[in-house]
C-alpha atoms as a PDB file:
ATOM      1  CA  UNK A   1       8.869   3.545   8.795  1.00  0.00           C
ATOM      2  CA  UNK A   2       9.685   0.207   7.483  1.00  0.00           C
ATOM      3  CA  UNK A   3      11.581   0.385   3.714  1.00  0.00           C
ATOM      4  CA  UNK A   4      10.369  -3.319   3.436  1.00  0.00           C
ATOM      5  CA  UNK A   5       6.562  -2.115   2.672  1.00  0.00           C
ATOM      6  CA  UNK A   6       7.540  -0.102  -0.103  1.00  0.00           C
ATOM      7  CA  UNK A   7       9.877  -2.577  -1.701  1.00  0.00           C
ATOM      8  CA  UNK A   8       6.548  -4.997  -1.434  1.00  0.00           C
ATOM      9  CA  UNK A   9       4.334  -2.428  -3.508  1.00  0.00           C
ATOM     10  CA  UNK A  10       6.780  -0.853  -5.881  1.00  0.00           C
ATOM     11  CA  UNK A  11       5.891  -3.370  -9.171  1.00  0.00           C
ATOM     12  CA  UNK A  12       2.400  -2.479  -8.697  1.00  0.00           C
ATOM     13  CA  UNK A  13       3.135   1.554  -7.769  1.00  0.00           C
ATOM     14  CA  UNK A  14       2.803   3.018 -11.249  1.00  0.00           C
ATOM     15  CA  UNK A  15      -0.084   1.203 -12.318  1.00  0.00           C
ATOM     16  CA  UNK A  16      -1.888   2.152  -9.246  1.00  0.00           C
ATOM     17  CA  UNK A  17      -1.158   5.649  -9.651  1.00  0.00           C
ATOM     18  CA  UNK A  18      -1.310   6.039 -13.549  1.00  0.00           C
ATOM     19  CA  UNK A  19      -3.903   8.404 -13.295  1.00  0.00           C
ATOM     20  CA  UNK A  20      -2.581  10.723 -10.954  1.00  0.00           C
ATOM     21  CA  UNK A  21      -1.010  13.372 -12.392  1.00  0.00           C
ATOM     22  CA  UNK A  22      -3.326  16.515 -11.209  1.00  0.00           C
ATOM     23  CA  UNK A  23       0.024  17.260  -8.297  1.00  0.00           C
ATOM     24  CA  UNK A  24       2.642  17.488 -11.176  1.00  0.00           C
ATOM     25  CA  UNK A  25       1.807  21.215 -12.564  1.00  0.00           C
ATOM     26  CA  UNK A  26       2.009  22.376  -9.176  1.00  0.00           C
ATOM     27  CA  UNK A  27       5.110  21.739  -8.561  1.00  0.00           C
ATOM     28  CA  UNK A  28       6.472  22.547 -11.524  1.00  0.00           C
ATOM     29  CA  UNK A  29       4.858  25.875 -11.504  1.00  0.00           C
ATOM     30  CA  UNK A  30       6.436  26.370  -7.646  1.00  0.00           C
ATOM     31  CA  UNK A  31      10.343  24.811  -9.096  1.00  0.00           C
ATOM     32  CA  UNK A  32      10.073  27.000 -11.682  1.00  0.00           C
ATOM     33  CA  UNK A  33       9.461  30.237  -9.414  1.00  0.00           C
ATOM     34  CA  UNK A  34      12.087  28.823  -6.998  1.00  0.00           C
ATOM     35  CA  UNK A  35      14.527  28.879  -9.860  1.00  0.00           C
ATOM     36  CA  UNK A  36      17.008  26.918  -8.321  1.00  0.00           C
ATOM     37  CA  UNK A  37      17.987  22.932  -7.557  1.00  0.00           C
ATOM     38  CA  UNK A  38      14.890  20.716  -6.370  1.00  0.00           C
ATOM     39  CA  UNK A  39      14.617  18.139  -3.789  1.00  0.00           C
ATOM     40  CA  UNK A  40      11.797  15.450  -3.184  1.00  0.00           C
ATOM     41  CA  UNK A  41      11.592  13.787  -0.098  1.00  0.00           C
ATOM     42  CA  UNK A  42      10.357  10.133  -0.713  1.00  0.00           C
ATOM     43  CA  UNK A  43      10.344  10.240  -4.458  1.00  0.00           C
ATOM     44  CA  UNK A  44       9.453   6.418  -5.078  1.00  0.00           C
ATOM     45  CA  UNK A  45       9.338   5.582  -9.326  1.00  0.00           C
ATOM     46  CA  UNK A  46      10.160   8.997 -10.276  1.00  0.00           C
ATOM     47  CA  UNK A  47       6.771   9.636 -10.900  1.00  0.00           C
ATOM     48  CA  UNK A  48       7.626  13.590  -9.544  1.00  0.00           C
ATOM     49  CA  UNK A  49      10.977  13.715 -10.527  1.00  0.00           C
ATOM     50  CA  UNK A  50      10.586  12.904 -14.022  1.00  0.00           C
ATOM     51  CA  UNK A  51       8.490  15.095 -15.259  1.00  0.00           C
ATOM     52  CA  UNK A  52       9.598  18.135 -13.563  1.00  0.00           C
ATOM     53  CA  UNK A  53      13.249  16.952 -14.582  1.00  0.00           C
ATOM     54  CA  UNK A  54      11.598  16.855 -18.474  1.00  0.00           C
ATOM     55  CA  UNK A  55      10.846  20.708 -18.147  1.00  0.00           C
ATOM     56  CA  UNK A  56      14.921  21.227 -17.246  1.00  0.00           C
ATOM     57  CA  UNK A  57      14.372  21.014 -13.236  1.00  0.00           C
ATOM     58  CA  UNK A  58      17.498  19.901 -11.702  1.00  0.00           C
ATOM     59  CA  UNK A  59      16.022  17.393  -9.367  1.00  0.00           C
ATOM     60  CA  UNK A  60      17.098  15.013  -6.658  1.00  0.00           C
ATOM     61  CA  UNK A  61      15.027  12.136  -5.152  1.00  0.00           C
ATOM     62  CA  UNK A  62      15.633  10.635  -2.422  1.00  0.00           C
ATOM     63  CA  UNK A  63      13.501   7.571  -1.378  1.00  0.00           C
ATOM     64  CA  UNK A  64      14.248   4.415   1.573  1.00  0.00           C
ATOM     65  CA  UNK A  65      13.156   1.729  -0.916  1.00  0.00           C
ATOM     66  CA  UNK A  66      15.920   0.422  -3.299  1.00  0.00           C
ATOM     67  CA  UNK A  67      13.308  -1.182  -5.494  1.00  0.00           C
ATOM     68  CA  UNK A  68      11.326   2.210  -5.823  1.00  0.00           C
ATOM     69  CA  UNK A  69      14.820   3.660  -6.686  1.00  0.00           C
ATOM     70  CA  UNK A  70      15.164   1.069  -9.121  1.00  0.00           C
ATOM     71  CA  UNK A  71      12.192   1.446 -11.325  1.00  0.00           C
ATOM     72  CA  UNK A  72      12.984   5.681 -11.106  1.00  0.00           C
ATOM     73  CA  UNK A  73      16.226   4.837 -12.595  1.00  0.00           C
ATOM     74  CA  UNK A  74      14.919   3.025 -15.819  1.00  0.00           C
ATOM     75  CA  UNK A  75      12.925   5.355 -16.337  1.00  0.00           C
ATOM     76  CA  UNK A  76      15.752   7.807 -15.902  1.00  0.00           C
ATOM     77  CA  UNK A  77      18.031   6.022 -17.946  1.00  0.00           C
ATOM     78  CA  UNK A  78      15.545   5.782 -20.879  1.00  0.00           C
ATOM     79  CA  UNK A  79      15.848   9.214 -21.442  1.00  0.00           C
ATOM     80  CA  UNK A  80      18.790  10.647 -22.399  1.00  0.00           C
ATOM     81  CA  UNK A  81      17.592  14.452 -22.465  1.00  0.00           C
ATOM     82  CA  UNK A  82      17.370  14.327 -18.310  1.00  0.00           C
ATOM     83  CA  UNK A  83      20.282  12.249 -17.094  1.00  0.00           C
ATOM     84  CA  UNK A  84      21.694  15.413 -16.544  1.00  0.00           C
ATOM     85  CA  UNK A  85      19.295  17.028 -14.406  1.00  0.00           C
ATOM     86  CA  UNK A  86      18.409  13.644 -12.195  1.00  0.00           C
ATOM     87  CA  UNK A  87      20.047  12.480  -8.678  1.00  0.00           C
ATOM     88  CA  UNK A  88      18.460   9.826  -7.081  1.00  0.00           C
ATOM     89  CA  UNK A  89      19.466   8.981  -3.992  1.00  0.00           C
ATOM     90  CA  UNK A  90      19.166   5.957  -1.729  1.00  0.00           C
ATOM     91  CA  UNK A  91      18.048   7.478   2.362  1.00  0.00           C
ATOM     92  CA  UNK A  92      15.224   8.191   5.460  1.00  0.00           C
ATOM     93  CA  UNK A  93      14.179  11.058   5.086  1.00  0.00           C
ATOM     94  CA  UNK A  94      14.228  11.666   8.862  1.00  0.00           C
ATOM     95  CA  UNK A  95      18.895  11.393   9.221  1.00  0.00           C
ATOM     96  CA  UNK A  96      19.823  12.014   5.644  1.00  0.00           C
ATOM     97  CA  UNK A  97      22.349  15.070   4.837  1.00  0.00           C
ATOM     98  CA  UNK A  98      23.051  15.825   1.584  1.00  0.00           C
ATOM     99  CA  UNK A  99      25.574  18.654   2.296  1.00  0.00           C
ATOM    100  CA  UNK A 100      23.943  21.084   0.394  1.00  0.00           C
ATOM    101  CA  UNK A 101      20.568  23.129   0.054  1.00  0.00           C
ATOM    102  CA  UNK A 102      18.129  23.469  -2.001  1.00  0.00           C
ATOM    103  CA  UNK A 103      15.695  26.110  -3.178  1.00  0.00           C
ATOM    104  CA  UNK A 104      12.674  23.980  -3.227  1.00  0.00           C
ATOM    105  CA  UNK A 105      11.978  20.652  -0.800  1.00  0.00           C
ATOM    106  CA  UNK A 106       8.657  18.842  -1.514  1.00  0.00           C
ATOM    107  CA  UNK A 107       7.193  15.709   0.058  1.00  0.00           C
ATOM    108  CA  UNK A 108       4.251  14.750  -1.525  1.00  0.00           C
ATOM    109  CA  UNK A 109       1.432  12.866  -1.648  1.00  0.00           C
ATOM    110  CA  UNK A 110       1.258  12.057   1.871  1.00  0.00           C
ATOM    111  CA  UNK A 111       4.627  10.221   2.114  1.00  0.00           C
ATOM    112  CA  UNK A 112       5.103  12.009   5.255  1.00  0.00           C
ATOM    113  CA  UNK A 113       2.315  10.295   7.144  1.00  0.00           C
ATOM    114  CA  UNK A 114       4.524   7.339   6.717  1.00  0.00           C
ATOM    115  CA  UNK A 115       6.706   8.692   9.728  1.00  0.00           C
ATOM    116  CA  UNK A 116       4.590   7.393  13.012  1.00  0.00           C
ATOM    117  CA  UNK A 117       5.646   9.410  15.661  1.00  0.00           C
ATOM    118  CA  UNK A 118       6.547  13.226  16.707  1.00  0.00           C
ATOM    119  CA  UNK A 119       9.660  12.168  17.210  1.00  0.00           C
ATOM    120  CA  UNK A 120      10.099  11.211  13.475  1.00  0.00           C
ATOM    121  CA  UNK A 121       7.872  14.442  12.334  1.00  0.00           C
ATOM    122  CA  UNK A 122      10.538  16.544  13.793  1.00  0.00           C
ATOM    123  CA  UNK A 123      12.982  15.015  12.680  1.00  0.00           C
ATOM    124  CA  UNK A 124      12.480  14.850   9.603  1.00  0.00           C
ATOM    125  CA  UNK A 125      11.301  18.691   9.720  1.00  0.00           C
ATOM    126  CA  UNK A 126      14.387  19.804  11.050  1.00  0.00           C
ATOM    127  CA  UNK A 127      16.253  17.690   8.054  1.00  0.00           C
ATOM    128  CA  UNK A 128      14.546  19.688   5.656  1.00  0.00           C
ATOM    129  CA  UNK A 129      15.250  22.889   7.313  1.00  0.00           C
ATOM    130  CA  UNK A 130      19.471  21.999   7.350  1.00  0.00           C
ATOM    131  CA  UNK A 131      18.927  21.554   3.339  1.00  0.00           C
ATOM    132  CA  UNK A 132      16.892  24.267   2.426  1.00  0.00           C
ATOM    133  CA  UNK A 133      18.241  27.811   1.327  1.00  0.00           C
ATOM    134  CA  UNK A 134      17.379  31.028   3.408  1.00  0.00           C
ATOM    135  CA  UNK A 135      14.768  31.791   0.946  1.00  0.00           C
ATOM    136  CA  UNK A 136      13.732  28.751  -0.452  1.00  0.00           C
ATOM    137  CA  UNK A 137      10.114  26.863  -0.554  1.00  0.00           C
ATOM    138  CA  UNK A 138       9.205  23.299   1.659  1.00  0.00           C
ATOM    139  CA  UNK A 139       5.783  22.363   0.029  1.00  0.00           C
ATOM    140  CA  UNK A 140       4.034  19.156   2.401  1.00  0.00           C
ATOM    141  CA  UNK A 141       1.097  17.327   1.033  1.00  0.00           C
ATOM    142  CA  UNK A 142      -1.327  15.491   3.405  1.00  0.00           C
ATOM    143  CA  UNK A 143      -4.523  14.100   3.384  1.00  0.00           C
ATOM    144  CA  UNK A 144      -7.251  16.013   5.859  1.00  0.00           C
ATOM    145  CA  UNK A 145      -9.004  13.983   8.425  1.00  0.00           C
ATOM    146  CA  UNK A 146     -12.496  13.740   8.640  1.00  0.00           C
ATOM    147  CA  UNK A 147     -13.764  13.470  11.968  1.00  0.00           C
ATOM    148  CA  UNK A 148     -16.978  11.087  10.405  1.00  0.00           C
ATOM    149  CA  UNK A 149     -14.382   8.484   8.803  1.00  0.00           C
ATOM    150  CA  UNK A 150     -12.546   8.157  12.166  1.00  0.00           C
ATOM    151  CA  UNK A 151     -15.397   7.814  14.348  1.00  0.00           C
ATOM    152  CA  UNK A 152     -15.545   4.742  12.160  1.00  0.00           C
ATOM    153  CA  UNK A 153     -12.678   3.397  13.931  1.00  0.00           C
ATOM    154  CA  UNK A 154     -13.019   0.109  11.657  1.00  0.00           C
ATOM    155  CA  UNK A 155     -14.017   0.272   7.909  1.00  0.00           C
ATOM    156  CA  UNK A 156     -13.997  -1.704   5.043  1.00  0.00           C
ATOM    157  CA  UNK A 157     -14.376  -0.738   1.272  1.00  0.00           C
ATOM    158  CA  UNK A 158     -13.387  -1.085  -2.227  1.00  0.00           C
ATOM    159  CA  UNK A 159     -10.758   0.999  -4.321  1.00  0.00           C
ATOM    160  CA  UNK A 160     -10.665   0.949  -8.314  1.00  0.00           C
ATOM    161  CA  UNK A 161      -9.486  -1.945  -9.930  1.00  0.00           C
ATOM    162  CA  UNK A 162      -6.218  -0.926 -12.063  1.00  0.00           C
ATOM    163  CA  UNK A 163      -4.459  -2.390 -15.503  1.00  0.00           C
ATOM    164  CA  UNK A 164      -1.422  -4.741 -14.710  1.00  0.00           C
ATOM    165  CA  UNK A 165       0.055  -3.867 -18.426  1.00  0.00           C
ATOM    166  CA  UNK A 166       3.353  -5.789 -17.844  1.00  0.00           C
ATOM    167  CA  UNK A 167       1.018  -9.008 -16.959  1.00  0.00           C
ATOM    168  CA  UNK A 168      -2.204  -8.241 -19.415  1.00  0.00           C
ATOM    169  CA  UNK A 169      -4.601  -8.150 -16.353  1.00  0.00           C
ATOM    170  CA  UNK A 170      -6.811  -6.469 -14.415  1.00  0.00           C
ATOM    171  CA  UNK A 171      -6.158  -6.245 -10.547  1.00  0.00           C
ATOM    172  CA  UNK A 172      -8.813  -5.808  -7.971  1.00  0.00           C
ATOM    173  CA  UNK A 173      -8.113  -3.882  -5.032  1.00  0.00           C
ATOM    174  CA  UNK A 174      -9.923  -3.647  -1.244  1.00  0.00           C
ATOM    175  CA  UNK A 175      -8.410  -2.259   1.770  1.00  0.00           C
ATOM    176  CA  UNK A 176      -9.362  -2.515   5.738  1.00  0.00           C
ATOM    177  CA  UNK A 177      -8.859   0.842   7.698  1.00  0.00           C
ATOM    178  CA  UNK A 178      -8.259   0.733  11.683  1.00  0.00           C
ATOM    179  CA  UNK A 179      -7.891   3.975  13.339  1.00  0.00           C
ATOM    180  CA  UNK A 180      -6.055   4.260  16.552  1.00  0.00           C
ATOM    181  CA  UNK A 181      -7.721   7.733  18.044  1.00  0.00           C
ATOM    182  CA  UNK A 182      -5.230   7.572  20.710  1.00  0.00           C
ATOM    183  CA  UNK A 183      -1.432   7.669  18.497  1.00  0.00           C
ATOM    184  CA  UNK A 184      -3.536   9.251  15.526  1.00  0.00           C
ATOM    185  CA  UNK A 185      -2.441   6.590  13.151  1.00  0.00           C
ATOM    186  CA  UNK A 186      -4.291   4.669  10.373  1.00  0.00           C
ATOM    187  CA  UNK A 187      -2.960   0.399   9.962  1.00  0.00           C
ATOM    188  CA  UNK A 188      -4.327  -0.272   6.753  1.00  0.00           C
ATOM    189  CA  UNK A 189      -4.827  -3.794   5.139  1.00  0.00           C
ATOM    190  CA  UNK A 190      -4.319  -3.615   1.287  1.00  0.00           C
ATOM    191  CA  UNK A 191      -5.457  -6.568  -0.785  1.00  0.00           C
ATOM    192  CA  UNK A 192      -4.457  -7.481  -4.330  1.00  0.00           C
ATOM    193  CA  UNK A 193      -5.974 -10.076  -6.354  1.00  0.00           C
ATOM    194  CA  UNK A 194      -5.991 -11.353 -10.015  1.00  0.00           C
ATOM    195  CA  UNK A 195      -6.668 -14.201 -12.229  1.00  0.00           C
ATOM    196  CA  UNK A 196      -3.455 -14.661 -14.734  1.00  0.00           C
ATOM    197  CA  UNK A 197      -3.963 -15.269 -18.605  1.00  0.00           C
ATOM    198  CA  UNK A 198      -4.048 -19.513 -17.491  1.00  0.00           C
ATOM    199  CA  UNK A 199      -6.833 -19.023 -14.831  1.00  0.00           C
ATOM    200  CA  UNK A 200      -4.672 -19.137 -11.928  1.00  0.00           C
ATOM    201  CA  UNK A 201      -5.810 -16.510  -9.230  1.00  0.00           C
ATOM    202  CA  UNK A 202      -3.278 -14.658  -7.326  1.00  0.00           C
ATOM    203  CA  UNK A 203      -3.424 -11.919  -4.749  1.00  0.00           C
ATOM    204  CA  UNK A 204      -0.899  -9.937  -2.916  1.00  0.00           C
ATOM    205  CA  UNK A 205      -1.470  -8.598   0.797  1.00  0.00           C
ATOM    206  CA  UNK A 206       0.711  -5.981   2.508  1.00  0.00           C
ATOM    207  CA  UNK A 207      -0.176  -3.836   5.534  1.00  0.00           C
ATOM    208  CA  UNK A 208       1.243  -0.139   6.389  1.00  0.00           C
ATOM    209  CA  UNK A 209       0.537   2.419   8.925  1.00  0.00           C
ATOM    210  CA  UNK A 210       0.022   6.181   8.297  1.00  0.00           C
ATOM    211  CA  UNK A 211      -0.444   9.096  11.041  1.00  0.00           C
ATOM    212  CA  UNK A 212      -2.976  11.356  10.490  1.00  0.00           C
ATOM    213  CA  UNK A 213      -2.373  15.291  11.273  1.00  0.00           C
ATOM    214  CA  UNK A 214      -4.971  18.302  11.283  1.00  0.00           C
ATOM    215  CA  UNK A 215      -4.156  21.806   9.813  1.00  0.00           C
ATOM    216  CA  UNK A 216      -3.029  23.388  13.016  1.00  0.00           C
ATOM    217  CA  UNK A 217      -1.202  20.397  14.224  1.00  0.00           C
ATOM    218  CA  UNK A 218       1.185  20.875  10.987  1.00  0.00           C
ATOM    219  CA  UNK A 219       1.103  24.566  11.316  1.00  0.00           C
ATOM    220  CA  UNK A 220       2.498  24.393  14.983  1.00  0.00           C
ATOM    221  CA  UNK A 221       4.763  21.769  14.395  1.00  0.00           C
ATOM    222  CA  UNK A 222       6.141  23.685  11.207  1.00  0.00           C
ATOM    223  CA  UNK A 223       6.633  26.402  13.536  1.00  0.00           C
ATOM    224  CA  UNK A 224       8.837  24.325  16.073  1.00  0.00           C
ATOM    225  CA  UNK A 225      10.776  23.387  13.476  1.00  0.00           C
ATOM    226  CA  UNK A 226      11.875  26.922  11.597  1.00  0.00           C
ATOM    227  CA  UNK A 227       9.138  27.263   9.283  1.00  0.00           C
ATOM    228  CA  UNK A 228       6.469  29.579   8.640  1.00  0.00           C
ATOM    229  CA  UNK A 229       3.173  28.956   6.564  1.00  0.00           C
ATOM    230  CA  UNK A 230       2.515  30.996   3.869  1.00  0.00           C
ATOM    231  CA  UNK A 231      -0.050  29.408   2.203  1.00  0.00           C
ATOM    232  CA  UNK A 232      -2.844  26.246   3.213  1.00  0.00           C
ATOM    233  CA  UNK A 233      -4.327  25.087   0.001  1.00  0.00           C
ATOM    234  CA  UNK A 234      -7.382  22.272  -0.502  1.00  0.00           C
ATOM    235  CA  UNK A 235      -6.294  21.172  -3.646  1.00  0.00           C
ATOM    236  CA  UNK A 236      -3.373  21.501  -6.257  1.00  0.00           C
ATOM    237  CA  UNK A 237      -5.770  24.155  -8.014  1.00  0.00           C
ATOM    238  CA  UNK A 238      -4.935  26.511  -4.979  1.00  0.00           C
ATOM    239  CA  UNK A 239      -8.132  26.288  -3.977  1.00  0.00           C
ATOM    240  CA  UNK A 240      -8.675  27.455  -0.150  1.00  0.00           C
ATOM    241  CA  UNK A 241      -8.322  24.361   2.477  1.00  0.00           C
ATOM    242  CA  UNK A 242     -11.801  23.219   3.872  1.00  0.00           C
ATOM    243  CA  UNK A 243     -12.648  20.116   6.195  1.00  0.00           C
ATOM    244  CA  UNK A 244     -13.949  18.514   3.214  1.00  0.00           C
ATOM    245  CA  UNK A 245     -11.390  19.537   1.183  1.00  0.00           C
ATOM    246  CA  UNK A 246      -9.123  16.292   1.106  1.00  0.00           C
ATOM    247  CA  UNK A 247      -5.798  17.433   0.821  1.00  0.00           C
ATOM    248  CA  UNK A 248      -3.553  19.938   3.505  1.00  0.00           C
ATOM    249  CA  UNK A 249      -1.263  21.037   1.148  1.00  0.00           C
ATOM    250  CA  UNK A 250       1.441  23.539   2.852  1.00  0.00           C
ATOM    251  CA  UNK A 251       3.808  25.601   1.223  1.00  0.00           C
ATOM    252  CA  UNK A 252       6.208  27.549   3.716  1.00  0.00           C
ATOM    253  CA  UNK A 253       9.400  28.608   3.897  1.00  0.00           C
ATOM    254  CA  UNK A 254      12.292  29.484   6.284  1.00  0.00           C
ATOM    255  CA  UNK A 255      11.013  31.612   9.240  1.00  0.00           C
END
């Protein structure tokens, strides 16, 4: 896991993600049942933390990318009715300790598939487990692999363009998948480009690898580490998990 990726796409982060807010409720509903101090693992802009923090959930992010951290803060700071209930934190989510617990850890979407190996899975897994009270709730978000999409191996395609509001323009976005069937990882290519408000194009390139885990995979290696599944949800309606479903969202707790 290499901070310097994120730093690269934080300024284009929120406007990439404007649209996504379907996750929020969720977790609000499940911090809200939990009834106690939040953590998010990998918490980026805030885009988590903030809201939940609006509806009085004490809330700390932590995140590896100082520049992430840096945009969460302003938008932290330009709100005085949640300064209160916000900690943001500068750490890897696979060695940080916090010296306390929590009664709800969440990493969402997919932030965990930044970690490559087993090695970091479990490392991270057993972090979470240190910081997390007796009967408190770790909810993990990944996305579900489709076996047609890896037999792919190679694929290019297209992703919606977004609105660059600090610059006034619109940003096209493609991306190049390579699938490694042998680590189970995805290297992805992302490509930026845009023509400024003076004609002069511009485009930004980065490159980042995710691994790519199946629904008993998780469930075994939540086991290993202390946990035990309670639920395996599809979608952030609760709708059941199916191989078509897209997301592996699990929500377990201390075994």
């Amino acid at each position: 896991m290499d901070e310097s990726v994120f730093d690269r796409v934080s300024r284009f982060y929120d406007f990439e993600q404007e649209e996504f807010t379907k996750d929020i409720p969720f977790y609000l509903e499940y911090a809200k049942q939990c009834g106690g101090e939040v953590l998010e693992l990998a918490c980026g802009t805030g885009r988590i933390v903030v809201p939940l923090a609006q509806h009085s959930i004490r809330i700390t992010g932590l995140d590896i990318s100082e520049r992430m951290l840096g945009i969460a803060r302003k938008k932290v700071n330009a709100d005085e009715s949640i300064k209160e209930n916000v900690r943001l934190i500068n750490g890897d989510m696979r060695t940080f300790d916090l010296k306390k617990k929590f009664s709800m850890v969440l990493i969402a979407f997919r932030s965990f598939q930044s970690l490559l190996t087993k090695e970091d899975h479990v490392a991270c897994l057993k972090t979470v487990h240190k910081h997390l009270f007796d009967d408190g709730v770790f909810i993990l978000d990944l996305f579900a692999p489709r076996h047609d999409l890896l037999a792919q191996v190679h694929r290019t395609f297209g992703l919606d363009r977004f609105y660059d509001a600090e610059n006034g323009v619109y940003v096209a976005r493609r991306a190049v998948d390579k699938y490694d069937l042998v680590q189970q990882t995805l290297h992805e290519d992302r490509f930026c480009e845009w023509t400024d408000k003076k004609g002069n194009f511009h485009h930004e390139t980065w490159s980042f690898g995710l691994a790519y885990l199946f629904r008993y995979e998780v469930e075994l290696l939540l086991q290993t580490c202390g946990f035990q599944t309670e639920q395996v949800f599809g979608d952030f309606d609760k709708s059941s998990y199916d191989y078509y479903s897209g997301e592996q969202i699990f929500v377990a707790t201390r075994s």
